[in-house]
N, C-alpha and C. Protein backbone atom coordinates (compact mmCIF):
# COMPACT_ATOMS: atom_id res chain seq x y z
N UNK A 1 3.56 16.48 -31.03
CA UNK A 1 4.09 16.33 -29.68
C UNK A 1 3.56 15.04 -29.06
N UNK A 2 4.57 14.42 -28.61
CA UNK A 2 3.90 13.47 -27.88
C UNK A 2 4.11 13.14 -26.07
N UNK A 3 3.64 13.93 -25.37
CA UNK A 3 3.31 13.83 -24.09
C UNK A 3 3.87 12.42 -23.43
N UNK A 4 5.14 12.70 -22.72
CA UNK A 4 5.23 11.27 -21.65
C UNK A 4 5.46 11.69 -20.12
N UNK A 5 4.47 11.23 -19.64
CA UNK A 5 4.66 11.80 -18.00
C UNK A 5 5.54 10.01 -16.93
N UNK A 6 5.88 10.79 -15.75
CA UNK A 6 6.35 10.12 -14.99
C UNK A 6 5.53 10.07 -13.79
N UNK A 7 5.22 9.03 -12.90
CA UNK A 7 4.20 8.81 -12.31
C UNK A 7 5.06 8.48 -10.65
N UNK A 8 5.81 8.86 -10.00
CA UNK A 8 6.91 8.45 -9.02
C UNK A 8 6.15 8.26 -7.35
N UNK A 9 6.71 6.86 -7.49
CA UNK A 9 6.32 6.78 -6.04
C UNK A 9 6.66 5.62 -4.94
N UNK A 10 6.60 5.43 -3.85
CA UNK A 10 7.53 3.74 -3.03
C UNK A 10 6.83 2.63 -3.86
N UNK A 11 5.10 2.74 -3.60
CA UNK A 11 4.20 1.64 -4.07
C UNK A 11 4.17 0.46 -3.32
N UNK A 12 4.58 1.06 -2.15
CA UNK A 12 4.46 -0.50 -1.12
C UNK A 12 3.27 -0.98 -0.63
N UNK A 13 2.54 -1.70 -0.63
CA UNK A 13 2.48 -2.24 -2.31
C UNK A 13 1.45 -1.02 -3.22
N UNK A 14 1.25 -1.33 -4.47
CA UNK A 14 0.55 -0.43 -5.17
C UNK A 14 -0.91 -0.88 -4.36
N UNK A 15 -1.79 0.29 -4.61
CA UNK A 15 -3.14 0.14 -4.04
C UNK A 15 -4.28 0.59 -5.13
N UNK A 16 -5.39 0.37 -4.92
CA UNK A 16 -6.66 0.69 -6.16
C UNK A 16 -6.06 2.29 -6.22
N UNK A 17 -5.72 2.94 -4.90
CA UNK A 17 -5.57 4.26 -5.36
C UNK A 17 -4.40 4.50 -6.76
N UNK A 18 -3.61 4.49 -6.13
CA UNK A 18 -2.36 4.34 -7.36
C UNK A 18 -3.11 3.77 -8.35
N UNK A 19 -3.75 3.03 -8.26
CA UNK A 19 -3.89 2.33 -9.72
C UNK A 19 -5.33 3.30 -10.69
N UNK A 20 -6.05 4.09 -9.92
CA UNK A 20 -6.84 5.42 -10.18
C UNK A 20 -5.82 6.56 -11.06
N UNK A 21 -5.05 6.63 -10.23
CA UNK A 21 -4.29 7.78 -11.03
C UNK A 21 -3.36 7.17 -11.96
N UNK A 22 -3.04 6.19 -12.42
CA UNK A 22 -2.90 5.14 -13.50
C UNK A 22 -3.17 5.31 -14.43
N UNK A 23 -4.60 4.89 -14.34
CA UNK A 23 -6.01 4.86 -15.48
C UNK A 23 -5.84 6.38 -15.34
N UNK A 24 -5.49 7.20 -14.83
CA UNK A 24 -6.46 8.70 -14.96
C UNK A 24 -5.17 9.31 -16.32
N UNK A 25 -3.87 8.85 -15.66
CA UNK A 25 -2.64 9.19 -16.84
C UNK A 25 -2.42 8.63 -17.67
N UNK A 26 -2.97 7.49 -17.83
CA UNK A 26 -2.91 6.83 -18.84
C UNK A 26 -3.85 6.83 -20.26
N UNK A 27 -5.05 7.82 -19.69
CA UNK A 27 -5.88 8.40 -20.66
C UNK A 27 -5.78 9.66 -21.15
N UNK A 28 -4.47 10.49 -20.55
CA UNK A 28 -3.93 11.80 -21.03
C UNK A 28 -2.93 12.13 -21.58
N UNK A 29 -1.85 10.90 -21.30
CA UNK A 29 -0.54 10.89 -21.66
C UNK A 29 -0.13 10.21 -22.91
N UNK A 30 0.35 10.48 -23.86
CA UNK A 30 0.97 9.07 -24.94
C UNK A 30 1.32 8.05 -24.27
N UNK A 31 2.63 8.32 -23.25
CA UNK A 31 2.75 7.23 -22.49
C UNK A 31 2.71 7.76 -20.74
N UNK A 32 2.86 6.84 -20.13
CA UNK A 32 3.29 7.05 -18.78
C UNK A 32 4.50 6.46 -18.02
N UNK A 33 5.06 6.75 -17.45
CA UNK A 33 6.49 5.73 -16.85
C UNK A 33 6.14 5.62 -15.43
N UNK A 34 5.62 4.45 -15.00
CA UNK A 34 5.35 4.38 -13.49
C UNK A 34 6.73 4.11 -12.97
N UNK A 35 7.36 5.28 -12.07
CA UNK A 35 8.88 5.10 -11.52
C UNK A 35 8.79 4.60 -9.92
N UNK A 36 8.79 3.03 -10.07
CA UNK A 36 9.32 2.69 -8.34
C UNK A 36 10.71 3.46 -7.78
N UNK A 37 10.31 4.68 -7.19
CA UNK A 37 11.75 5.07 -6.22
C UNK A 37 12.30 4.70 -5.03
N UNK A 38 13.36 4.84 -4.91
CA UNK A 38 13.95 4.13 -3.70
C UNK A 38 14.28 5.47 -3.08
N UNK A 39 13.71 5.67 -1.73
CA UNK A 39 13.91 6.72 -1.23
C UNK A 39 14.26 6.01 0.81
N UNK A 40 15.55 6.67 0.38
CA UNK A 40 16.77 5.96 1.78
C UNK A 40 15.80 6.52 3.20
N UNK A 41 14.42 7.18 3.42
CA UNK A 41 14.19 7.77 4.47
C UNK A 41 12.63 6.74 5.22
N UNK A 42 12.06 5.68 3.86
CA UNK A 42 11.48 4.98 3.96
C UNK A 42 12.54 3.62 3.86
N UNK A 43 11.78 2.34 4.57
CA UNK A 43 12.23 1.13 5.11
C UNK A 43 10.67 0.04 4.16
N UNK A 44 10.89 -0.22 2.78
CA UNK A 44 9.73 -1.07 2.26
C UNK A 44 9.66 -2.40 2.84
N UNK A 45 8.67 -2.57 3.06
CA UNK A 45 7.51 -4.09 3.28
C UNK A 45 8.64 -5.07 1.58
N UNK A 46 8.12 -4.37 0.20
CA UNK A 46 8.37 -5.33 -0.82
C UNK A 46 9.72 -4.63 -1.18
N UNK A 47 10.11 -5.48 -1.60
CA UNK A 47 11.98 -5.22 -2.36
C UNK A 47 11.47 -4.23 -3.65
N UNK A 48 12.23 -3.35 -4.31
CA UNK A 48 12.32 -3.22 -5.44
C UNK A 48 11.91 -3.62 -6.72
N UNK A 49 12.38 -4.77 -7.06
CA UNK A 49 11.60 -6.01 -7.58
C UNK A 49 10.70 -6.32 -7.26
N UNK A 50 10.23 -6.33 -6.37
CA UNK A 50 8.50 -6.92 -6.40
C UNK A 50 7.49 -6.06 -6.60
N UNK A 51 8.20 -4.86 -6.40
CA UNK A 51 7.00 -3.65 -6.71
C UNK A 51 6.74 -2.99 -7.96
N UNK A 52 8.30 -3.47 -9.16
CA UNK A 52 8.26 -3.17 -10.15
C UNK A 52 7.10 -4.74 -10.79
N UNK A 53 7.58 -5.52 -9.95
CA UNK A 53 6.48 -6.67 -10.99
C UNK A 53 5.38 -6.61 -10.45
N UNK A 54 4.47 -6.03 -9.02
CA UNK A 54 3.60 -5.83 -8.77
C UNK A 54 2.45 -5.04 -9.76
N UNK A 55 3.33 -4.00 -10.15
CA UNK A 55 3.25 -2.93 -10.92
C UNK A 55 2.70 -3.57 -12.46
N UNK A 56 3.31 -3.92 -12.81
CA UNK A 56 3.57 -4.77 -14.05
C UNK A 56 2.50 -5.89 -14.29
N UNK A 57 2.48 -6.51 -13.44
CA UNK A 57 1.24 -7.66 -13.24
C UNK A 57 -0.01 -6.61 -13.24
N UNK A 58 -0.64 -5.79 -12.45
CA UNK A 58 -1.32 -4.71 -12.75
C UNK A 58 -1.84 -3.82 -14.25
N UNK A 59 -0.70 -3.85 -14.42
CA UNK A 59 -0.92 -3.04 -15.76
C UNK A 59 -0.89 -4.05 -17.03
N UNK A 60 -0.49 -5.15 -16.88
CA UNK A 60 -0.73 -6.26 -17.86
C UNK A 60 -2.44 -6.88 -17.51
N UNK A 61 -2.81 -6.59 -16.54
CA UNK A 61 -3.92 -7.14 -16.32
C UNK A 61 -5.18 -6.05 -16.84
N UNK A 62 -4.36 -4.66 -16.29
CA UNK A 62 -5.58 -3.71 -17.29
C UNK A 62 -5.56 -3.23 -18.54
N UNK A 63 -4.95 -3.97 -19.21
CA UNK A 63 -4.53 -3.91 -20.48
C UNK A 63 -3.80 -2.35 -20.67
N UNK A 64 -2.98 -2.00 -20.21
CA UNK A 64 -2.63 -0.53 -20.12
C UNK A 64 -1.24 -0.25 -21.12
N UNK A 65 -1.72 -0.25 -22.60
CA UNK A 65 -0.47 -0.67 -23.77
C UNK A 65 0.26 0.79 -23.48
N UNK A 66 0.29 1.62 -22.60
CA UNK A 66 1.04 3.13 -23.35
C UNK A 66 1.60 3.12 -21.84
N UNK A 67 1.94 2.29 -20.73
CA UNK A 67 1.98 2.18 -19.39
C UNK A 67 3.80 1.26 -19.28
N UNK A 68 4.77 2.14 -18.87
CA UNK A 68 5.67 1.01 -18.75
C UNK A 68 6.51 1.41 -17.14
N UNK A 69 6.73 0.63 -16.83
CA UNK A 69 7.44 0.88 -15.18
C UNK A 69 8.61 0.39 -14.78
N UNK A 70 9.44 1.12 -14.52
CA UNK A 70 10.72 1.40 -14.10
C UNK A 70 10.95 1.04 -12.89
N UNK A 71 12.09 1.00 -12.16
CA UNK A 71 13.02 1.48 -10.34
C UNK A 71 13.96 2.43 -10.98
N UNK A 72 13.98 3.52 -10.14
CA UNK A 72 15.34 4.48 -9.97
C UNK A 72 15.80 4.61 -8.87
N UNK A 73 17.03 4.93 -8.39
CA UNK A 73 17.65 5.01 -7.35
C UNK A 73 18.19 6.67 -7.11
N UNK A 74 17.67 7.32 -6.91
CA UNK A 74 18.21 8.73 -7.23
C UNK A 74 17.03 9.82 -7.34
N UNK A 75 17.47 11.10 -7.83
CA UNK A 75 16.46 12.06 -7.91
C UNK A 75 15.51 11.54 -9.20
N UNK A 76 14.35 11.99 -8.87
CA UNK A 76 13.19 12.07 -9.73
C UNK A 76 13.69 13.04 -11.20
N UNK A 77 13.87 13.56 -10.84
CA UNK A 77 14.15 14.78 -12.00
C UNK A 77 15.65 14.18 -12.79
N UNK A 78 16.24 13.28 -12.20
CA UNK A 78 17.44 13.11 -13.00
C UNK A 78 16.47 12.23 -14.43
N UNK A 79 15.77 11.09 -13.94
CA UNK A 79 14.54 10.44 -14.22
C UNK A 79 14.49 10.94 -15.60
N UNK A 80 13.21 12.22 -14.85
CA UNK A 80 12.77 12.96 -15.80
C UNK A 80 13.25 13.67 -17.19
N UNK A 81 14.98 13.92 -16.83
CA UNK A 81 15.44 14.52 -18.10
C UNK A 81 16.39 13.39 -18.83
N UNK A 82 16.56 11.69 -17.98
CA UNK A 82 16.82 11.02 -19.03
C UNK A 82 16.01 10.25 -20.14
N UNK A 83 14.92 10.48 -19.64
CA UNK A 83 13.93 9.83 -20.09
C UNK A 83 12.64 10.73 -21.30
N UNK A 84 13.11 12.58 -21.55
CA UNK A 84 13.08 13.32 -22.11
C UNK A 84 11.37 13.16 -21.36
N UNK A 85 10.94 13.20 -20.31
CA UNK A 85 9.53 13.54 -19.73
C UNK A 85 9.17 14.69 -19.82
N UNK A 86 7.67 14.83 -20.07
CA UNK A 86 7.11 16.26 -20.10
C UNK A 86 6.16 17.10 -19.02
N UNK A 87 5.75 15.66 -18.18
CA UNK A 87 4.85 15.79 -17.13
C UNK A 87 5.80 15.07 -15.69
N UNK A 88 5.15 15.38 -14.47
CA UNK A 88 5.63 14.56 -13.33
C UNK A 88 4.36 14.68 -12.55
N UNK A 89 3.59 13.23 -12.62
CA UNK A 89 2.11 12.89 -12.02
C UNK A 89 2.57 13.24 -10.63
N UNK A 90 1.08 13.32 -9.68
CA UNK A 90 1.28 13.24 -8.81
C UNK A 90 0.25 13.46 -8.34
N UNK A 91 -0.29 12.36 -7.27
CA UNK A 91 -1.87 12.13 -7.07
C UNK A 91 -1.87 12.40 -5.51
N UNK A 92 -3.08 12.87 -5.48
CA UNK A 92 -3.33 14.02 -4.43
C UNK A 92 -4.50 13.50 -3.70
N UNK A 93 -4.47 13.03 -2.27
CA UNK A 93 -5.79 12.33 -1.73
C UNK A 93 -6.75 13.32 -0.70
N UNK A 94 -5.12 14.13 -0.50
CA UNK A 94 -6.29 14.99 0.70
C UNK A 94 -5.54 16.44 0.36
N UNK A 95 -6.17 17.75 1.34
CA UNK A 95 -5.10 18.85 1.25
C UNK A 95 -3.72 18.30 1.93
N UNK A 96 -3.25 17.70 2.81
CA UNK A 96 -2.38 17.59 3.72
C UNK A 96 -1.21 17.19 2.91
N UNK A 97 -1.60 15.96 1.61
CA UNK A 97 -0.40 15.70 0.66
C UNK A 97 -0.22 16.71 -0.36
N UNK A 98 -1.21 18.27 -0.78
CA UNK A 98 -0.91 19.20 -1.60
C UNK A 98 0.57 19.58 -1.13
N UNK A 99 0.36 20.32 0.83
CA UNK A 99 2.08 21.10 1.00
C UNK A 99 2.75 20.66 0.40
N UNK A 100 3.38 19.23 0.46
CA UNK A 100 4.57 18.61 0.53
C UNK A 100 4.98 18.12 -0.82
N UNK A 101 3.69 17.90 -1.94
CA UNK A 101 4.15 17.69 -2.77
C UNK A 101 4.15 19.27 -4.03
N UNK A 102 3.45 20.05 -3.47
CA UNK A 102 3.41 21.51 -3.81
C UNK A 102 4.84 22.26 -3.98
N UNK A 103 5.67 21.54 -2.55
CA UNK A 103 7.40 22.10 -2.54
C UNK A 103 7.90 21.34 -3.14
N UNK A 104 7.52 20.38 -3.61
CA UNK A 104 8.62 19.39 -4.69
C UNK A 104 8.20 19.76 -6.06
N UNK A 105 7.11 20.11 -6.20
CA UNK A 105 6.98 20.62 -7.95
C UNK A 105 7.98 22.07 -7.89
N UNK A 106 7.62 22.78 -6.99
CA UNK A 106 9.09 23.85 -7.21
C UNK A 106 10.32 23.57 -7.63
N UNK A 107 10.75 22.61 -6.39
CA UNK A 107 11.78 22.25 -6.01
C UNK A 107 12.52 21.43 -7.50
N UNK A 108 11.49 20.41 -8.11
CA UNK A 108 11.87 19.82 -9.37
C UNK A 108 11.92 21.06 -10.88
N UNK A 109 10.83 21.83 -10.50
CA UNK A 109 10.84 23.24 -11.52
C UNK A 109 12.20 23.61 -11.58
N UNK A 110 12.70 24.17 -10.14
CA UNK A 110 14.43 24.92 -10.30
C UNK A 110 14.98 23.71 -10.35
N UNK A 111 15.29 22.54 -10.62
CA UNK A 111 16.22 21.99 -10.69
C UNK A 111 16.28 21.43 -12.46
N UNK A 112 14.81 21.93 -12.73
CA UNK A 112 14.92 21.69 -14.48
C UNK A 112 13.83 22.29 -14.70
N UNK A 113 13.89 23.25 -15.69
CA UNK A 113 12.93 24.50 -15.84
C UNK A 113 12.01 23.93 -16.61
N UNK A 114 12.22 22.20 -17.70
CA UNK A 114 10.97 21.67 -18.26
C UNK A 114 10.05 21.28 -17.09
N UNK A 115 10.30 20.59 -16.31
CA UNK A 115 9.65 19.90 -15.64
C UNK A 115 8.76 20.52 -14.87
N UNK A 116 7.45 20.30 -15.32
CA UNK A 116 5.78 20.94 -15.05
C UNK A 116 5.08 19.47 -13.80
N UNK A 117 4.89 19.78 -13.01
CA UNK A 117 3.48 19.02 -12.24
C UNK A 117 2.49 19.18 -12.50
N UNK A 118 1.75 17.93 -12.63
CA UNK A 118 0.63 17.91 -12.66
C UNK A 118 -0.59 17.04 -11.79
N UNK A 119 -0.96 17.40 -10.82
CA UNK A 119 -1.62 16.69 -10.15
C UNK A 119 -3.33 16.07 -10.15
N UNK A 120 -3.23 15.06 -9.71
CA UNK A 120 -4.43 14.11 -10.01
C UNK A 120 -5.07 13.80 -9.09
N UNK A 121 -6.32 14.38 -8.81
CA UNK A 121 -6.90 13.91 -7.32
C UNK A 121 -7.78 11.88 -7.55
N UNK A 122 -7.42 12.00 -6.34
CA UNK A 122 -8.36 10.89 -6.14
C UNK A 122 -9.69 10.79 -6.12
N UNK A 123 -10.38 9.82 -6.43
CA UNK A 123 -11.76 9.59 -6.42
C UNK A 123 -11.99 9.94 -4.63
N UNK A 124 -13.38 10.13 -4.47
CA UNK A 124 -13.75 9.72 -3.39
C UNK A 124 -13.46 8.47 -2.58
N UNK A 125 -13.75 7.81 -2.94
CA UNK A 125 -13.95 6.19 -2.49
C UNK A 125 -12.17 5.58 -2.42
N UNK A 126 -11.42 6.50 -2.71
CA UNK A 126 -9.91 6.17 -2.18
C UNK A 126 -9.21 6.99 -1.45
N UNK A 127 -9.49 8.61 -1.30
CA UNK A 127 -8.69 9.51 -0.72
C UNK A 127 -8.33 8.75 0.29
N UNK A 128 -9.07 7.89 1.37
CA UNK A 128 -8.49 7.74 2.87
C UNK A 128 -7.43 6.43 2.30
N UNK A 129 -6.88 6.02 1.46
CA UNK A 129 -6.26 4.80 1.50
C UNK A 129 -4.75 5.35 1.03
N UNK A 130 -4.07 4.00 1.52
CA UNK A 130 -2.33 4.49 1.45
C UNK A 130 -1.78 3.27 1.17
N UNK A 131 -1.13 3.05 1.16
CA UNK A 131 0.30 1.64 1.31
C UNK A 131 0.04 0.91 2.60
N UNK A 132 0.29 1.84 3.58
CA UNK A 132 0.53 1.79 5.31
C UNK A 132 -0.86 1.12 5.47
N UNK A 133 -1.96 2.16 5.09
CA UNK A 133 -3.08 1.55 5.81
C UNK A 133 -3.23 -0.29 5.58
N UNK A 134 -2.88 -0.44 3.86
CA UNK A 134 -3.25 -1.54 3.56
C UNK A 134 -2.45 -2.66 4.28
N UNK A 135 -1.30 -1.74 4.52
CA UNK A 135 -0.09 -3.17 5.00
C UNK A 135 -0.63 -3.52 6.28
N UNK A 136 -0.78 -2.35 7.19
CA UNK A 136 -1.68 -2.83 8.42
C UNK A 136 -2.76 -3.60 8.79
N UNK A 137 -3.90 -3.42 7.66
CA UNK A 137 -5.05 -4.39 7.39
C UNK A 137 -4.67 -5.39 7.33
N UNK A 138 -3.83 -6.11 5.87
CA UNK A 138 -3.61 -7.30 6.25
C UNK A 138 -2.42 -7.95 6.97
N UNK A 139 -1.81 -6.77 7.97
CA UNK A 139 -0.76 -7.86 8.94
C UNK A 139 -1.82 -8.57 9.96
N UNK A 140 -3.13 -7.70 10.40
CA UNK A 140 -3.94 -8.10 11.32
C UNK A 140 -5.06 -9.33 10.97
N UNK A 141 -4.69 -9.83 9.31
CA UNK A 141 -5.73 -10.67 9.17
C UNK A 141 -7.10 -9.78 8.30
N UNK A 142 -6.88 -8.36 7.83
CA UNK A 142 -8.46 -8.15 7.37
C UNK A 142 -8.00 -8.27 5.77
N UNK A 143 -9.23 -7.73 5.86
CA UNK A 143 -9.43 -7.96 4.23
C UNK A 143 -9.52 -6.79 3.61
N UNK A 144 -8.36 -7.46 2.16
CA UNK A 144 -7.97 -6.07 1.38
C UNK A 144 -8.34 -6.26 0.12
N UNK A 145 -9.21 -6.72 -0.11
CA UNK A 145 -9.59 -6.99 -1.37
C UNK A 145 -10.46 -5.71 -1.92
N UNK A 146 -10.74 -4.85 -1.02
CA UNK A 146 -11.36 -3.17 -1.36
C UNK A 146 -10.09 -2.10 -2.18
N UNK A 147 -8.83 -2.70 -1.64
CA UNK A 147 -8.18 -1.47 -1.84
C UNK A 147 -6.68 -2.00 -2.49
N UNK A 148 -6.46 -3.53 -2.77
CA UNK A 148 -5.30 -3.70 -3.73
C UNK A 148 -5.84 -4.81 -5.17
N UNK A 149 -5.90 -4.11 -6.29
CA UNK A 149 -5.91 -4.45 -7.31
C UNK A 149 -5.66 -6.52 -6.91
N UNK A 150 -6.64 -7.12 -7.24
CA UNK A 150 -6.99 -8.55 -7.49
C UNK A 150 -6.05 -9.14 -7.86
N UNK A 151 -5.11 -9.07 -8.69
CA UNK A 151 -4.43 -9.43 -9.27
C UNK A 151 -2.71 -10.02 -8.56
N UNK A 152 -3.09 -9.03 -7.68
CA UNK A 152 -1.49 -9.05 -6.80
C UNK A 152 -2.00 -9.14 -5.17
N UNK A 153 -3.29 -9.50 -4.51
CA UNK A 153 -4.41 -9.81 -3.34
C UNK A 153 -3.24 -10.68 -2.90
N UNK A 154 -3.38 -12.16 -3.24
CA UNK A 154 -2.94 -13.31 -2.55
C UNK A 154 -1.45 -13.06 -2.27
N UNK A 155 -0.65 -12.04 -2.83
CA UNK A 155 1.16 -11.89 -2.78
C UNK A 155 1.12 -10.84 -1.69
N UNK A 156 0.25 -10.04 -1.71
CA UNK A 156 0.18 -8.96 -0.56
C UNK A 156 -0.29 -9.98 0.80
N UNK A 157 -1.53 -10.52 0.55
CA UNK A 157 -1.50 -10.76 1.93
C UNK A 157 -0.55 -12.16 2.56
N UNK A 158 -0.36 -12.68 1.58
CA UNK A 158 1.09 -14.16 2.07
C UNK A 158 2.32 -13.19 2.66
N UNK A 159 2.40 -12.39 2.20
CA UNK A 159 3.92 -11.74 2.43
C UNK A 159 3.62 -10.59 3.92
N UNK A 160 2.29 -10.03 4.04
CA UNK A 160 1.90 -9.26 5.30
C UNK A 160 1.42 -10.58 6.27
N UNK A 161 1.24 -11.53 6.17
CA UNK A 161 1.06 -12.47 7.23
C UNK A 161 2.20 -13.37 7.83
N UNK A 162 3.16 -13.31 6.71
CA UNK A 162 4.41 -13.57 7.36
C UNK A 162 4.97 -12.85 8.15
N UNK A 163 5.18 -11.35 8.11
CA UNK A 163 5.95 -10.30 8.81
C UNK A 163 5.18 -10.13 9.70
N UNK A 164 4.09 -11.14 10.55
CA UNK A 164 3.22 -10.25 11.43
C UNK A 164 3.77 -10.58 12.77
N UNK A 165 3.79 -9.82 13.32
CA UNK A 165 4.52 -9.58 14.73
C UNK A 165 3.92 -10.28 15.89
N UNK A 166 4.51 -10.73 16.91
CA UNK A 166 3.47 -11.56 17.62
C UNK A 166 3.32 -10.82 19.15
């Protein structure tokens, strides 16, 4: 058997957290499919494209050979059964993100009876971090070099200092 999970999420931009539960699936899974989704109820900071190469630049940088990343436009679970997945990651920072993603492992269960969740908590030293928080840090000028992977620093904060509001 060889184990391939799906890892789904906006990733605006990816953060050390995301990139925790990365490394954490990427040491359990044969492979992993990090899926940038486009979900019509969020409004992203980065296009599509930039979050799949954000992504990518990341995982080329941590040498992560069993790691490959996608965009879908659609349900997760359609995803999941074209891509013959066995897992659907899903990283967990506090109780507050268990509810919500607790009704979507159902919700993906009845809509395909393979499809198992499996969730991945965060380290300490990331539960409080998000997308939002980071985008906010550096629209104001701080420094995010704690909480977005080095590699993709200088594209996050050129692109949050442009959009900054006056």
């Amino acid at each position: 058997m060889n184990p391939y999970a799906v890892y789904p999420g906006s990733f605006d931009p990816i953060t050390n957290g995301h990139l925790e539960i990365i490394r954490k699936a990427a040491k359990i899974f044969d492979e992993v499919y990090v899926l940038v989704s486009v979900n019509p109820n969020k409004h992203p900071t980065f296009t599509v494209e930039e979050r799949v190469k954000m992504i990518k630049d990341v995982c080329e940088e941590e040498e992560f050979w069993n790691v490959k990343v996608f965009s879908h436009n659609g349900l997760i679970i359609d995803f999941f059964k074209t891509h013959e997945c066995d897992v659907i990651i899903k990283g967990l920072r506090a109780v507050t993100d268990f509810e919500a993603e607790f009704q979507m492992a159902h919700i993906n269960k009845n809509l395909c009876s393979k499809a198992e969740t499996m969730f991945l908590c965060a380290d300490s030293d990331t539960t409080y971090l998000s997308s939002s928080i980071v985008k906010q840090i550096a629209q104001f000028g701080g420094d995010i070099r704690s909480y977005v992977p080095e590699c993709i620093r200088n594209f996050v904060e050129k692109r949050l200092s442009n959009n900054k509001e006056d």
